[in-house]
Protein backbone atom coordinates (compact mmCIF):
# COMPACT_ATOMS: atom_id res chain seq x y z
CA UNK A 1 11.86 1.05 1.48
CA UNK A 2 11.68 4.26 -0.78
CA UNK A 3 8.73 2.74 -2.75
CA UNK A 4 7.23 2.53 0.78
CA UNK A 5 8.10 6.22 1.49
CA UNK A 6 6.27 7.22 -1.64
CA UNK A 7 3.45 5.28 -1.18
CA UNK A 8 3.03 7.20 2.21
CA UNK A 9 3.90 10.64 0.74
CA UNK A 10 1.18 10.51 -2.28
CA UNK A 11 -1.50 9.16 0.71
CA UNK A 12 -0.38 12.39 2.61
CA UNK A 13 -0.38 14.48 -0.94
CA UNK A 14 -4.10 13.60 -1.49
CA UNK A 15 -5.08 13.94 2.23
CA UNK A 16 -3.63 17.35 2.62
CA UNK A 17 -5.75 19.99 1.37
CA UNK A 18 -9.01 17.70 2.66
CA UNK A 19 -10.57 17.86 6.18
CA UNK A 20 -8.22 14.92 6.85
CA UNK A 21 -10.92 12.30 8.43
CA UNK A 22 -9.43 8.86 8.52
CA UNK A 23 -5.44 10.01 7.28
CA UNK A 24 -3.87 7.27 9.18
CA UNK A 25 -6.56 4.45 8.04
CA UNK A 26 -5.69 5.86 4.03
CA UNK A 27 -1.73 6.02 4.54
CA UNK A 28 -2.20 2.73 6.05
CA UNK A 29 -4.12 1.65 2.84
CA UNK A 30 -0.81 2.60 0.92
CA UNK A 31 1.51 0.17 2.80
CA UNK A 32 -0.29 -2.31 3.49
CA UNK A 33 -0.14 -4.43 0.04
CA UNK A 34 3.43 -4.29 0.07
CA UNK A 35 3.62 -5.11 4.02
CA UNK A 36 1.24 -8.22 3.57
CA UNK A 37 2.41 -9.69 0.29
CA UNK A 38 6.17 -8.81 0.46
CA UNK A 39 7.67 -8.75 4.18
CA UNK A 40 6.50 -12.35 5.14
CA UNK A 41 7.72 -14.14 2.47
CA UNK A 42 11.08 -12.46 2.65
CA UNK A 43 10.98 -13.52 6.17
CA UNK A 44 9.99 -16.82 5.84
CA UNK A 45 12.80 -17.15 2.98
CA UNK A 46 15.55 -16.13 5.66
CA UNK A 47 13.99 -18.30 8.20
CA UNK A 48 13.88 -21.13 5.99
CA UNK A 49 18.22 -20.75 5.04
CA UNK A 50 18.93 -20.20 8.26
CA UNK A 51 17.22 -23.34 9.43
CA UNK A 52 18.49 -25.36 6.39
CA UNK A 53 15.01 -25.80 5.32
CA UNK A 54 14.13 -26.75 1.16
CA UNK A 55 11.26 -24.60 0.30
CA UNK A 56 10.17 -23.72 -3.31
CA UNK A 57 9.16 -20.19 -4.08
CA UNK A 58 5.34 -21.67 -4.61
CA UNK A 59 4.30 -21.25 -1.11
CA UNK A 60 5.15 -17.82 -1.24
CA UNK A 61 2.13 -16.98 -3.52
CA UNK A 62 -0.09 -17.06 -0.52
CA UNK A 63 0.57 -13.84 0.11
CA UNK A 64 0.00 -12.41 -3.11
CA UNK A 65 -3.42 -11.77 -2.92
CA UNK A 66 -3.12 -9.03 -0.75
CA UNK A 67 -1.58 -7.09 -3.43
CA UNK A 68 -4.52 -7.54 -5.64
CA UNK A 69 -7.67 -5.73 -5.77
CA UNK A 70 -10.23 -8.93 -4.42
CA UNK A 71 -7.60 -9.48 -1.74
CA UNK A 72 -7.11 -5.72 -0.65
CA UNK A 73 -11.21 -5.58 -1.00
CA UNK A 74 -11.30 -8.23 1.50
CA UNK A 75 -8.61 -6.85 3.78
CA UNK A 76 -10.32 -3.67 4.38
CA UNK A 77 -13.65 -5.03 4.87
CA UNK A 78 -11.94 -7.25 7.38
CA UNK A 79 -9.57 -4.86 9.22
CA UNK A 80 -12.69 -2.52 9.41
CA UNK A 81 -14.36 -4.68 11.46
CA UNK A 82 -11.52 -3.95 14.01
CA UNK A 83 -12.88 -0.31 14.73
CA UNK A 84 -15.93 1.62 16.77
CA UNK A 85 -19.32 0.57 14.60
CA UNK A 86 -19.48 4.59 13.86
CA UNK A 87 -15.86 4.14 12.26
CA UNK A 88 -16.05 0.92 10.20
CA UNK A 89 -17.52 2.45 7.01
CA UNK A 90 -15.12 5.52 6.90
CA UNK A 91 -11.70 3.46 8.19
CA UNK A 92 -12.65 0.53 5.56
CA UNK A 93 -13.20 2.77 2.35
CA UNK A 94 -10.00 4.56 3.58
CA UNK A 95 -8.18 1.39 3.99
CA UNK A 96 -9.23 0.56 0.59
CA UNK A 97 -8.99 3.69 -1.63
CA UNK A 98 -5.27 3.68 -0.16
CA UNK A 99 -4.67 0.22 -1.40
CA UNK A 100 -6.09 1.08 -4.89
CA UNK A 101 -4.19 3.99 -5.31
CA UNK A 102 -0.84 1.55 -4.03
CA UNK A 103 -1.90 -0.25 -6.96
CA UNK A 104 -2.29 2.38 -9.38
CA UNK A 105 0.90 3.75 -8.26
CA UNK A 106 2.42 0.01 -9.06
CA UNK A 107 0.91 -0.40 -12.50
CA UNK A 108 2.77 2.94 -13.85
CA UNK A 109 6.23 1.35 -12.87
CA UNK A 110 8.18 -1.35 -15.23
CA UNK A 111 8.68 -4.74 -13.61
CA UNK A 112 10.45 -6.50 -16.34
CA UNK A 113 7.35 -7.76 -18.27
CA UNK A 114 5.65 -8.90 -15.30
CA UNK A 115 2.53 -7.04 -14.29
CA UNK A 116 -0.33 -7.74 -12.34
CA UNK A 117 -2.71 -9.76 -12.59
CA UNK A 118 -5.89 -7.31 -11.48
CA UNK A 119 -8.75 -9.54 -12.08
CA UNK A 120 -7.54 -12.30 -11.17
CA UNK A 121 -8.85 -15.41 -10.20
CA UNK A 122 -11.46 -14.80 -13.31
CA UNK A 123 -8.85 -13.22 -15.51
CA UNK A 124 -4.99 -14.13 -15.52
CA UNK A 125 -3.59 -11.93 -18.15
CA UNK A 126 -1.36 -9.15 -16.69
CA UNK A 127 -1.04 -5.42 -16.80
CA UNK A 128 0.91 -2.76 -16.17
CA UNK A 129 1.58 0.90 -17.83
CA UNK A 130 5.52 0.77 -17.99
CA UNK A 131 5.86 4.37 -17.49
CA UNK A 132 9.18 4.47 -14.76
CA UNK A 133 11.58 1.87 -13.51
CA UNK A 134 10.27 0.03 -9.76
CA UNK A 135 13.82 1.23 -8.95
CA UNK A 136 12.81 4.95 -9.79
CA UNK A 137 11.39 5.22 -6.16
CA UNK A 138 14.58 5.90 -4.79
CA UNK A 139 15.23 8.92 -6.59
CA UNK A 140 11.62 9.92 -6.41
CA UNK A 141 11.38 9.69 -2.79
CA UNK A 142 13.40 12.15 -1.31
CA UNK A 143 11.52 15.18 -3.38
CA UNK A 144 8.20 13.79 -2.81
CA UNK A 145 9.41 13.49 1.12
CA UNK A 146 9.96 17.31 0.41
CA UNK A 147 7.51 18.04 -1.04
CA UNK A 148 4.69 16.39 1.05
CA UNK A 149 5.88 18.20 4.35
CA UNK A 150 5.25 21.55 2.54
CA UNK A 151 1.93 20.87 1.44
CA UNK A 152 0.66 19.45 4.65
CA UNK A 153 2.29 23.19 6.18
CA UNK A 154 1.21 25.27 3.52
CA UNK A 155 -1.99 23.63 4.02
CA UNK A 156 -2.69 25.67 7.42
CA UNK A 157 -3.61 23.05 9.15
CA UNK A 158 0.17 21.34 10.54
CA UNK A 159 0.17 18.53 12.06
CA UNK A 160 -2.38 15.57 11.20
CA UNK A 161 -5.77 15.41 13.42
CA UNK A 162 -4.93 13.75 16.85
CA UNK A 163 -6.65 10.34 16.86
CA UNK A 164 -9.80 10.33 18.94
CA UNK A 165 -9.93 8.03 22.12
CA UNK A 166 -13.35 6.50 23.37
């Protein structure tokens, strides 16, 4: 959950002192990786023990593509296609540039040797830049909770821009 909550807050961070076109589309960018390629195979684990059924942990690297770039590169072209023609362009580079900063966020943390694998399916080697713990986001969330909220006040502006209904 905190890693979520920091995601968010460093989306916010970078949309703050910027005319703020598209905020929810690039906080929504953030979250998504870890929504997509974490949530349903932890729910499909519990499922599976509470129903008695043997599954291996293969099937859960579906989902793992969605935490890469080619997967998150199809995502938002995809979940663009979802919006007003006029919106598309803006929502899906929003969606993406959120999901590549999720994953630049992600490579500076330490997962125990195992990094990812950005180029894959042409490349499989893996990489990360061990800089903090994946458990650090705990600590690190609360101040950067903090400090987010000031910046979007201080940035004269308050509250984000109310989404536009057609």
């Amino acid at each position: 959950m905190a890693d979520l909550v920091t995601h968010a807050c460093l989306a916010l961070l970078i949309k703050a002192p910027t005319q703020r076109k598209h905020v929810a589309s690039f906080v929504a960018g953030t979250l998504l990786p870890d929504l997509l390629a974490r949530l349903p195979p932890m729910a499909l684990q519990r499922v599976a023990q509470a129903l008695d059924w043997p599954i291996g942990p293969g099937w859960s690297l579906f989902f793992a593509p969605f935490h890469l770039p080619a997967g998150m590169l199809l995502l938002s072209l995809l979940l663009a296609q979802l919006f007003a023609r006029g919106q598309r362009r803006g929502v899906g580079l929003n969606l993406l540039m959120g999901m590549l900063l999720h994953i630049g966020v992600d490579l500076l943390q330490d997962h125990g040797g195992f990094g990812y694998m950005l180029l894959f399916p042409v490349w499989d080697r893996s990489f990360e830049l061990p800089i903090m713990g994946s458990e650090a986001t705990v600590w690190v969330a609360p101040a950067l909770g903090v400090t987010t909220a000031w910046a979007w006040r201080r940035s004269g502006r308050g509250q984000p821009p109310p989404v536009a209904h057609r």
